[in-house]
C-alpha atoms as a PDB file:
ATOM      1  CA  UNK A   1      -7.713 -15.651   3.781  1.00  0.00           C
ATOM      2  CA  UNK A   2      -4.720 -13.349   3.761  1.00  0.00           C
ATOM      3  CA  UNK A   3      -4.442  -9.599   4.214  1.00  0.00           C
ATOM      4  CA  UNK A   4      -3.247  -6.871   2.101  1.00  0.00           C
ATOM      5  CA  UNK A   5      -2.438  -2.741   2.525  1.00  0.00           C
ATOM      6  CA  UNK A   6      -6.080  -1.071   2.483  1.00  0.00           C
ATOM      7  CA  UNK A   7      -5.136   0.833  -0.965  1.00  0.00           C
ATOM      8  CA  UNK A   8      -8.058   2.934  -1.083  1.00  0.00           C
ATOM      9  CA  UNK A   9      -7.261   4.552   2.387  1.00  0.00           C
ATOM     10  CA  UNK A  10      -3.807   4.975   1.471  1.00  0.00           C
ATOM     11  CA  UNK A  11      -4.846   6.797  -1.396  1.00  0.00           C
ATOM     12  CA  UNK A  12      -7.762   8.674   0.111  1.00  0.00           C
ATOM     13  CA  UNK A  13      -5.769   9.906   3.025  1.00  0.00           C
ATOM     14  CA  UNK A  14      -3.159  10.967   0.860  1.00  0.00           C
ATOM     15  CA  UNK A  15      -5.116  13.152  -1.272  1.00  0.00           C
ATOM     16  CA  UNK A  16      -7.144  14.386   2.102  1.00  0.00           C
ATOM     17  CA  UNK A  17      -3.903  15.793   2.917  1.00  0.00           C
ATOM     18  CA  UNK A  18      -2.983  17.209   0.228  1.00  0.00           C
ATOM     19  CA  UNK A  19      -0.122  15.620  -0.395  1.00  0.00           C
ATOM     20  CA  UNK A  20       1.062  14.283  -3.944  1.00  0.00           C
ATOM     21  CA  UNK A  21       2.123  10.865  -5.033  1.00  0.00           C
ATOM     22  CA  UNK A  22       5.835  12.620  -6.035  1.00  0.00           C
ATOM     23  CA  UNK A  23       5.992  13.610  -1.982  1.00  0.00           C
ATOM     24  CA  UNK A  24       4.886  10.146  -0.708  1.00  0.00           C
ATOM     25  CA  UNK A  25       7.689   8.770  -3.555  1.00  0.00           C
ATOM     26  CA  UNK A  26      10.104  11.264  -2.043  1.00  0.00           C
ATOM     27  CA  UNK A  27       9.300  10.107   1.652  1.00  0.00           C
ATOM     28  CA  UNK A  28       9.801   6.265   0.944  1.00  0.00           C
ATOM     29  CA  UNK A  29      13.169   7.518  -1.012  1.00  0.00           C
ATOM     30  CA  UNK A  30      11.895   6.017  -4.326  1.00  0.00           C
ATOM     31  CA  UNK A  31      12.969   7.057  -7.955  1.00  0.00           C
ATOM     32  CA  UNK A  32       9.661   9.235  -8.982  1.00  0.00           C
ATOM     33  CA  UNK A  33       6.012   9.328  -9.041  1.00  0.00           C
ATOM     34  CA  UNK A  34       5.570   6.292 -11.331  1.00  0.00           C
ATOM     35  CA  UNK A  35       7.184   4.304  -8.593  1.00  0.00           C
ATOM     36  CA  UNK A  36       4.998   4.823  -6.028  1.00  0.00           C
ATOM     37  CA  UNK A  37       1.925   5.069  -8.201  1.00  0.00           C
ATOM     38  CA  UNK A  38       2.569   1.625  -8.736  1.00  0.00           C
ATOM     39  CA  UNK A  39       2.133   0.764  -5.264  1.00  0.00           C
ATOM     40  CA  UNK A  40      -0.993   3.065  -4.742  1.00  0.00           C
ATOM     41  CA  UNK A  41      -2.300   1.108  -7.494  1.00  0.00           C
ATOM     42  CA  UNK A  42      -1.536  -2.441  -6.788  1.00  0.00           C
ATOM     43  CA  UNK A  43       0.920  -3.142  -9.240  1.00  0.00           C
ATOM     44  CA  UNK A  44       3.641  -3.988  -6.879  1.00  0.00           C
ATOM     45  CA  UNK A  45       3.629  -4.244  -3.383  1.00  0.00           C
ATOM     46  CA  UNK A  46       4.792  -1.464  -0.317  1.00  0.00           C
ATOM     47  CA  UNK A  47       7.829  -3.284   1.022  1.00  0.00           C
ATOM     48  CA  UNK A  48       7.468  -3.910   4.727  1.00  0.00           C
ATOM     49  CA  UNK A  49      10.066  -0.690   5.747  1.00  0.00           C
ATOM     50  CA  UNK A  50       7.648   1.705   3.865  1.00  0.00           C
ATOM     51  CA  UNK A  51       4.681   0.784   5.781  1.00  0.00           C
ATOM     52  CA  UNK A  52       5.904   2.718   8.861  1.00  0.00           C
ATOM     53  CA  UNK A  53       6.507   6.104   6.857  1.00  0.00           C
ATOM     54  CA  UNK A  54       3.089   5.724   4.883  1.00  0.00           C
ATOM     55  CA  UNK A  55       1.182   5.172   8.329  1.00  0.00           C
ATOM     56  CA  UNK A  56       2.735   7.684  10.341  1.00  0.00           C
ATOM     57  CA  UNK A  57       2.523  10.503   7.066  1.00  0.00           C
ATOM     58  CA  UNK A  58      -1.107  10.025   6.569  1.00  0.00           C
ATOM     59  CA  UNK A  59      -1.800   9.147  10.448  1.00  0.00           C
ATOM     60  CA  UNK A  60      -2.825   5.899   9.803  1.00  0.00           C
ATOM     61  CA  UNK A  61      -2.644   3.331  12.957  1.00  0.00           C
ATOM     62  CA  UNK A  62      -0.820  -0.199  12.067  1.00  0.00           C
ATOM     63  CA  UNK A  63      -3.930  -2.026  12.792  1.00  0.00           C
ATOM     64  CA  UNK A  64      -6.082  -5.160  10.793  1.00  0.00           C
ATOM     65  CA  UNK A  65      -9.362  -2.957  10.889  1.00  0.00           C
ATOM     66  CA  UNK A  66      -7.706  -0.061   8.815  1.00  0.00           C
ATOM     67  CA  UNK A  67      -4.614  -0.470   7.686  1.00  0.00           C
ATOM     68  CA  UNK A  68      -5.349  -4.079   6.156  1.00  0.00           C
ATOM     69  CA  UNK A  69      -8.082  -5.453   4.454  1.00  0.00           C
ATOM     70  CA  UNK A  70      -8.659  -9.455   3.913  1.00  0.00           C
ATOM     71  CA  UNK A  71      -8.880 -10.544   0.618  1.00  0.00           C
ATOM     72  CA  UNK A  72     -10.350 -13.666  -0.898  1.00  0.00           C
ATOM     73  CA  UNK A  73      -7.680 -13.277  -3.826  1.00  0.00           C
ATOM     74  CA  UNK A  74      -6.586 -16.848  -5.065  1.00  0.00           C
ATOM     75  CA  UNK A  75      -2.767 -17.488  -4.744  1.00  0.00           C
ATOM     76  CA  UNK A  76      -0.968 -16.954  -7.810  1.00  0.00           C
ATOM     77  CA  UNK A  77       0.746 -20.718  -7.364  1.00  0.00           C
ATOM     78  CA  UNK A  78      -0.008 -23.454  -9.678  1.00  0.00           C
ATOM     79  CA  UNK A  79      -1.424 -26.212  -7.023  1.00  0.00           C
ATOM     80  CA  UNK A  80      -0.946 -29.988  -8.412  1.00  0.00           C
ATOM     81  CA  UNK A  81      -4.161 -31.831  -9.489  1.00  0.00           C
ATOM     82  CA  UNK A  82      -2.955 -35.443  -8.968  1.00  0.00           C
END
């Protein structure tokens, strides 16, 4: 089982405070909106350095019962059947 960024909190918080996905694309110092719409939406991945600035702009603790979710996802590797 492995964990991943709780997207729909991200994205819930983020809208709770009233903030816009060009801001939170600002903050983490990316190119533009699309950018970081692309990480609200699962397309690519938060690096690890812009899980600090997301938590602490929409007061979200660090933690494995928020922040995280598991997920049941099956890895994207090809596994040998031999």
């Amino acid at each position: 089982m492995d964990y991943e960024i709780n997207l729909k909190l991200v994205k819930s918080r983020r809208i709770q405070k009233g903030l816009t996905q060009k801001q939170m694309a600002d903050l983490l110092g990316l190119e533009g909106r699309s950018s970081y719409n692309k990480r609200e939406n699962g397309e690519i991945n938060f690096k690890s350095t812009e899980i600090p600035i997301i938590s602490e702009a929409l007061g979200i603790e660090i933690d494995f019962k928020n922040f995280f979710s598991k997920t049941l996802r099956k890895s994207k590797r090809i596994q040998d059947v031999n």
